[in-house]
N, C-alpha and C. Protein backbone atom coordinates (compact mmCIF):
# COMPACT_ATOMS: atom_id res chain seq x y z
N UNK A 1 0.85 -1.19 0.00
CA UNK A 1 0.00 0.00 0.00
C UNK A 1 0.89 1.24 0.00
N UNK A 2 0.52 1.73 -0.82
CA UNK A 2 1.14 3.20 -1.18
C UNK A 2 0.82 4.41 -0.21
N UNK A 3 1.63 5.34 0.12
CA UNK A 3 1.79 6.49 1.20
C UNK A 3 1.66 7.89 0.87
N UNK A 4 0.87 8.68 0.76
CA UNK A 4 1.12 9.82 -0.38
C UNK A 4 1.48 11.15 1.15
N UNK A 5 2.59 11.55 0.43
CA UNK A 5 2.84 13.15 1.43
C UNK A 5 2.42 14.22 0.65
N UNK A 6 2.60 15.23 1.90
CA UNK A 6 2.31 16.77 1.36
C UNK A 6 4.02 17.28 1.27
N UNK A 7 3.97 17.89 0.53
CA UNK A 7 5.81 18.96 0.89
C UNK A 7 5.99 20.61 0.54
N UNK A 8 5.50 20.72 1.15
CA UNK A 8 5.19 22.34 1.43
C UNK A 8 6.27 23.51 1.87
N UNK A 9 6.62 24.68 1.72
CA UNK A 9 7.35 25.27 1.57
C UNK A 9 8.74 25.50 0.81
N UNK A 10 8.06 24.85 -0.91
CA UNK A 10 8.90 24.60 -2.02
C UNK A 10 9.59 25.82 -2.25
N UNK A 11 10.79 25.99 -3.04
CA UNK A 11 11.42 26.56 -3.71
C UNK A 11 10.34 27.03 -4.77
N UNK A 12 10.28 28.10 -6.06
CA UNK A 12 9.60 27.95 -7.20
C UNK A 12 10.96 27.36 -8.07
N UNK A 13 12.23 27.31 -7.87
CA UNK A 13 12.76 26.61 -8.88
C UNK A 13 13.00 24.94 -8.71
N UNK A 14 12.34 24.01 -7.86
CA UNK A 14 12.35 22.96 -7.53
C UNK A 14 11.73 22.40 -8.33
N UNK A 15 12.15 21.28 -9.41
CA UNK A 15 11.68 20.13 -9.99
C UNK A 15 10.93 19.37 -9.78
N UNK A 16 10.24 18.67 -10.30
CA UNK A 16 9.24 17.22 -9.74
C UNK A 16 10.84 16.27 -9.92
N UNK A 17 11.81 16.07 -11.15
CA UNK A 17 13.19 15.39 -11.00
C UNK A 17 13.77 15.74 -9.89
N UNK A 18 13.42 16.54 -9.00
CA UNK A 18 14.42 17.18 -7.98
C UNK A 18 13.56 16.80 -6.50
N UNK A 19 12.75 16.24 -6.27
CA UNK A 19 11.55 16.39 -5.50
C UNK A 19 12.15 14.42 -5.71
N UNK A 20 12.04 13.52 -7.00
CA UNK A 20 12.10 12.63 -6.76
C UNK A 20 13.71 11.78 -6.31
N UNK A 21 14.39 13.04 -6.63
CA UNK A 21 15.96 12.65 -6.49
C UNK A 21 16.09 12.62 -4.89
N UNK A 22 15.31 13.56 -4.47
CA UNK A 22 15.46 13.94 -2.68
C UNK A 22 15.14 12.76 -1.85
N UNK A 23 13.72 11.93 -2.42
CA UNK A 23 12.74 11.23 -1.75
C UNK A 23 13.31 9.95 -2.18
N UNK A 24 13.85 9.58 -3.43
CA UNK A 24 14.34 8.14 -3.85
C UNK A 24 15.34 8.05 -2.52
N UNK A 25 15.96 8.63 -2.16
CA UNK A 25 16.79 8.13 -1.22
C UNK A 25 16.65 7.86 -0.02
N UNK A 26 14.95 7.64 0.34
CA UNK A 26 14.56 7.33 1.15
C UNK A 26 13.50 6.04 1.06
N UNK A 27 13.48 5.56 -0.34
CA UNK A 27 12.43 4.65 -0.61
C UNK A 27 11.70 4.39 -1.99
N UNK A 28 10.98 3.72 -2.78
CA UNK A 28 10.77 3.88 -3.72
C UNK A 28 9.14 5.02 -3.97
N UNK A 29 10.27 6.23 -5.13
CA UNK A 29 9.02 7.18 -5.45
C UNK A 29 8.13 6.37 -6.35
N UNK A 30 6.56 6.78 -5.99
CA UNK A 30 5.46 6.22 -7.06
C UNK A 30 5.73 6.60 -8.32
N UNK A 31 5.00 7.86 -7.29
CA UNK A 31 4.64 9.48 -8.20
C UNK A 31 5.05 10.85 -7.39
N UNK A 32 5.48 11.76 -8.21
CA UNK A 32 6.02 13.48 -7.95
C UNK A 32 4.89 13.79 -8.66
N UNK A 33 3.81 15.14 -7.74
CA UNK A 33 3.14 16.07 -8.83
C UNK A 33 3.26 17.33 -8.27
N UNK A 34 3.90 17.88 -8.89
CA UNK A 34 4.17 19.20 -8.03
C UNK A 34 3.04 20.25 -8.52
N UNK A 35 2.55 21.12 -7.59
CA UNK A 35 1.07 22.02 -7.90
C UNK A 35 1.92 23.10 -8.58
N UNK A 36 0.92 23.02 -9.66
CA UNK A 36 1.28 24.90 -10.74
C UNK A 36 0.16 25.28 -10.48
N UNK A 37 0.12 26.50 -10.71
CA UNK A 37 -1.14 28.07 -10.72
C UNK A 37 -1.48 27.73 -12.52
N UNK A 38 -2.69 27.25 -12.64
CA UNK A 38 -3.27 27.33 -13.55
C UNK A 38 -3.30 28.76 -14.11
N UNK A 39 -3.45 29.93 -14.15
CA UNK A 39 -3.28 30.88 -14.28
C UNK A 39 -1.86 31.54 -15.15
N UNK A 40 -0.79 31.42 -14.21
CA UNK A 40 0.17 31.56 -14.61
C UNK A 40 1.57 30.58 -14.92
N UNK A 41 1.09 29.49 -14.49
CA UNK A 41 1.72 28.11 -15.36
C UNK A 41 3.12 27.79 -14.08
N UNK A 42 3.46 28.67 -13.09
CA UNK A 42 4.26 28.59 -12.07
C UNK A 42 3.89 28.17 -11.19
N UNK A 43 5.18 27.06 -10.27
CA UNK A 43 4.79 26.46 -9.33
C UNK A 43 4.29 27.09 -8.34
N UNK A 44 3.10 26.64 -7.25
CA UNK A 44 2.42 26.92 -6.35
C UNK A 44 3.28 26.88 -5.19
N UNK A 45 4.22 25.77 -4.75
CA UNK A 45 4.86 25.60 -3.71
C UNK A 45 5.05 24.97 -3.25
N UNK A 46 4.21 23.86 -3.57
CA UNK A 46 4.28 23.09 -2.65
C UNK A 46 4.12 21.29 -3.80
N UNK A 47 4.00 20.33 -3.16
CA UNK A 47 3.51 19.10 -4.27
C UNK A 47 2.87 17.93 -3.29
N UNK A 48 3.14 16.69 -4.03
CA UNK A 48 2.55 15.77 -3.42
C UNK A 48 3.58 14.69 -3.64
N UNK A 49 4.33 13.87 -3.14
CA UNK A 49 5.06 12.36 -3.46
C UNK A 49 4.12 11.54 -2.75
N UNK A 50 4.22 9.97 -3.68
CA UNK A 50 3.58 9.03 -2.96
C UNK A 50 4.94 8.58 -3.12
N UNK A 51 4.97 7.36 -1.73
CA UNK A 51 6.07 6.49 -1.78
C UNK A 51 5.47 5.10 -1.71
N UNK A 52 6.10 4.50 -2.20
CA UNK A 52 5.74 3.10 -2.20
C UNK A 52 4.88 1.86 -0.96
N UNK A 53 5.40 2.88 0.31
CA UNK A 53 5.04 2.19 1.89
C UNK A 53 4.60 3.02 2.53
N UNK A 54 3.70 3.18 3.24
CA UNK A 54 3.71 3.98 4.29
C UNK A 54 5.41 4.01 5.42
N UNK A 55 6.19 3.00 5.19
CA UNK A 55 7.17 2.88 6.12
C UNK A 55 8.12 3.50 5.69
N UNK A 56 8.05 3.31 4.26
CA UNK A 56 9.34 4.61 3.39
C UNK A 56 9.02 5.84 3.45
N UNK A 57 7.46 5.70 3.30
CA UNK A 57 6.95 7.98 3.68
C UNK A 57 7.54 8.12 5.00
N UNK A 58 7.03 6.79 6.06
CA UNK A 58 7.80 7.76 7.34
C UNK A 58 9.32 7.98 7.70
N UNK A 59 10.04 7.01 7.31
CA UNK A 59 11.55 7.40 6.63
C UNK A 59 11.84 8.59 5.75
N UNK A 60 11.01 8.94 4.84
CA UNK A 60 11.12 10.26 3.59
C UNK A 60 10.59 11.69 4.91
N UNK A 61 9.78 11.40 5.96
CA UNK A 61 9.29 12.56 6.74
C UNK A 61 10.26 12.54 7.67
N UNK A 62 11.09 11.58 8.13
CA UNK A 62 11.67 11.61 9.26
C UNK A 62 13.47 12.50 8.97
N UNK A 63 13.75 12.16 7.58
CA UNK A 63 14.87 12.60 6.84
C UNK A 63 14.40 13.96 6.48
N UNK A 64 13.25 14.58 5.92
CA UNK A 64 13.22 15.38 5.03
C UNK A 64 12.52 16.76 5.62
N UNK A 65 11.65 16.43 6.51
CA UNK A 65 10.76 17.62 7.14
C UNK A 65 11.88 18.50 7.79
N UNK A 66 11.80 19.81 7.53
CA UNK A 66 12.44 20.57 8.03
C UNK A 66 14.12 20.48 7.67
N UNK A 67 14.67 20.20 6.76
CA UNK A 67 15.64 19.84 5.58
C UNK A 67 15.63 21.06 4.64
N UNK A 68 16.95 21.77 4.40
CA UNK A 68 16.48 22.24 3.21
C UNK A 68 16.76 21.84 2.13
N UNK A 69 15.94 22.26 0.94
CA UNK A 69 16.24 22.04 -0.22
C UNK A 69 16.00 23.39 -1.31
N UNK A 70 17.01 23.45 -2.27
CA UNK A 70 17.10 24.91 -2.44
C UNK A 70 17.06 26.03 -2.20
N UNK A 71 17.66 26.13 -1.01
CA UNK A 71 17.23 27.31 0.34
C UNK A 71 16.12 26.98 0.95
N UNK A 72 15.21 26.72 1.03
CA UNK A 72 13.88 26.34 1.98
C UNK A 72 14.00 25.33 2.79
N UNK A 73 13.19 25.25 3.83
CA UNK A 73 13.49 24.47 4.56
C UNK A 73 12.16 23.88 4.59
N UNK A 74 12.13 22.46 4.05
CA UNK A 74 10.81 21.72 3.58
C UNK A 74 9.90 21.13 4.69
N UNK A 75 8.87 21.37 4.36
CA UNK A 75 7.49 20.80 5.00
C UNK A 75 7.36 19.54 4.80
N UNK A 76 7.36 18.29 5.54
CA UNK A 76 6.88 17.06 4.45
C UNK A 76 6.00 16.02 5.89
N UNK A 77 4.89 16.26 5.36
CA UNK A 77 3.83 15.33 5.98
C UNK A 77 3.04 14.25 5.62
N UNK A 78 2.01 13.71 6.49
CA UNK A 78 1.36 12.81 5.57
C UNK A 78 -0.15 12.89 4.72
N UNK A 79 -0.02 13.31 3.33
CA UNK A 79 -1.35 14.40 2.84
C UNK A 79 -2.42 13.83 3.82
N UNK A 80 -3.20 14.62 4.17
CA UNK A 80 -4.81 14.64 4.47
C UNK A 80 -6.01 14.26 3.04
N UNK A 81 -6.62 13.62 3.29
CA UNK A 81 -7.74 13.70 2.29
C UNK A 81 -8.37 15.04 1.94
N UNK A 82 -8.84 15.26 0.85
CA UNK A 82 -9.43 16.84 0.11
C UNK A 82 -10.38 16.91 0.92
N UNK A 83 -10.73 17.75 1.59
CA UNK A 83 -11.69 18.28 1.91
C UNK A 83 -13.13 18.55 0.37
N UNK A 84 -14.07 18.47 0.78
CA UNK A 84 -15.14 18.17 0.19
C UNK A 84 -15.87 19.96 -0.15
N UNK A 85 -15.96 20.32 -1.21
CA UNK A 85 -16.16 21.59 -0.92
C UNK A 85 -17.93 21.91 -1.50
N UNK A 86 -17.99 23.05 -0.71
CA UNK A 86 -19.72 23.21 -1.18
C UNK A 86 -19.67 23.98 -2.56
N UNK A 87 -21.26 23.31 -3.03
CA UNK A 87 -21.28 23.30 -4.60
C UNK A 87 -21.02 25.39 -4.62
N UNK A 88 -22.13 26.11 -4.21
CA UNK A 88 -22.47 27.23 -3.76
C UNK A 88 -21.36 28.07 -3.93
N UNK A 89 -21.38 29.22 -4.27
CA UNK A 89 -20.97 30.82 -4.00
C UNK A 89 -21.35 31.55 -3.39
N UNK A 90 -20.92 32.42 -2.95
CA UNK A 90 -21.02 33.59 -1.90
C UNK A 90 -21.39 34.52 -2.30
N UNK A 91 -22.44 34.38 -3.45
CA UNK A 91 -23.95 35.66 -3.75
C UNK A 91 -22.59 36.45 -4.76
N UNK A 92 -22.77 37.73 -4.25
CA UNK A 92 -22.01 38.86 -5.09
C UNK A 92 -22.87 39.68 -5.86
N UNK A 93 -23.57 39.24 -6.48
CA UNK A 93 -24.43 39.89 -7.37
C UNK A 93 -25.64 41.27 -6.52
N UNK A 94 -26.04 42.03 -7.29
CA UNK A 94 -27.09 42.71 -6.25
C UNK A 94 -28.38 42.25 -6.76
N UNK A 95 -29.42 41.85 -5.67
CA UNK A 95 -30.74 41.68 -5.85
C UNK A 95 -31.88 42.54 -6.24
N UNK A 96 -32.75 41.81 -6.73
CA UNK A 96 -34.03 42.97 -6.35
C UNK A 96 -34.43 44.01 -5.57
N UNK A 97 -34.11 45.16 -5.32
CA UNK A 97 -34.02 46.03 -4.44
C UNK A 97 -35.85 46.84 -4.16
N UNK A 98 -36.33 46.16 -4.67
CA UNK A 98 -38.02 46.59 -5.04
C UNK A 98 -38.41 47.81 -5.05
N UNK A 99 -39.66 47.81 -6.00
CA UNK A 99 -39.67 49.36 -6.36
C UNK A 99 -39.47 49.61 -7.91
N UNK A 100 -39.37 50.62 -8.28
CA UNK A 100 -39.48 51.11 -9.47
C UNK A 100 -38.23 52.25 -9.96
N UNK A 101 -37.45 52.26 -10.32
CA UNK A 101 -36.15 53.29 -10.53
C UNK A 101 -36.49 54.35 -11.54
N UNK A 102 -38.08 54.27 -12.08
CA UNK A 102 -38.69 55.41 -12.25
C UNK A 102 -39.33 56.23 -11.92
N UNK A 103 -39.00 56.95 -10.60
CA UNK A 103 -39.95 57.34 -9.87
C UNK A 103 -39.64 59.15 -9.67
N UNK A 104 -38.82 59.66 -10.47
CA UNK A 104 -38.66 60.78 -10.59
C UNK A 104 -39.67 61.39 -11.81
């Protein structure tokens, strides 16, 4: 069973090759996906590795959390499940204010 982390407080010049070079040496990487800004195509900061074990993630957290890598000094936990988000928006628009806006 596979282990997936969080690794947070990335470099923006840090690799997903550079992310798996760090973590191979703690176990076998699945998968590297490092988060970009849809927007502007640059990394977010942070990513995700799965490792092969939960026993190699806690070897990859026990080596790596608080480690730096490219000047930063890395975050590396064990991801949380996504939170579930509501379908809904937060209005914005203006309503019916009633009445007639011809009234002069």
């Amino acid at each position: 069973m596979s282990a997936k982390l969080f690794v947070g407080n990335l470099s923006f010049n840090v690799t997903e090759n550079d992310l798996q070079d760090a973590f191979a040496a703690h176990g076998r990487v699945v998968e590297t996906n490092l988060m970009m800004d849809r927007a502007t195509g640059r990394p977010r900061g942070f990513a995700f590795v799965t490792m092969s074990t939960p026993e190699e993630a806690k070897k990859a957290i026990d080596a790596l959390n608080g480690k730096e890598l490219a000047g930063r000094a890395l975050t590396v936990n064990v991801a949380k499940p996504r939170e579930e988000r509501s379908g809904g928006g937060g209005g914005g628009g203006r309503g019916y204010a009633g009445g007639s806006r011809d009234r002069y």
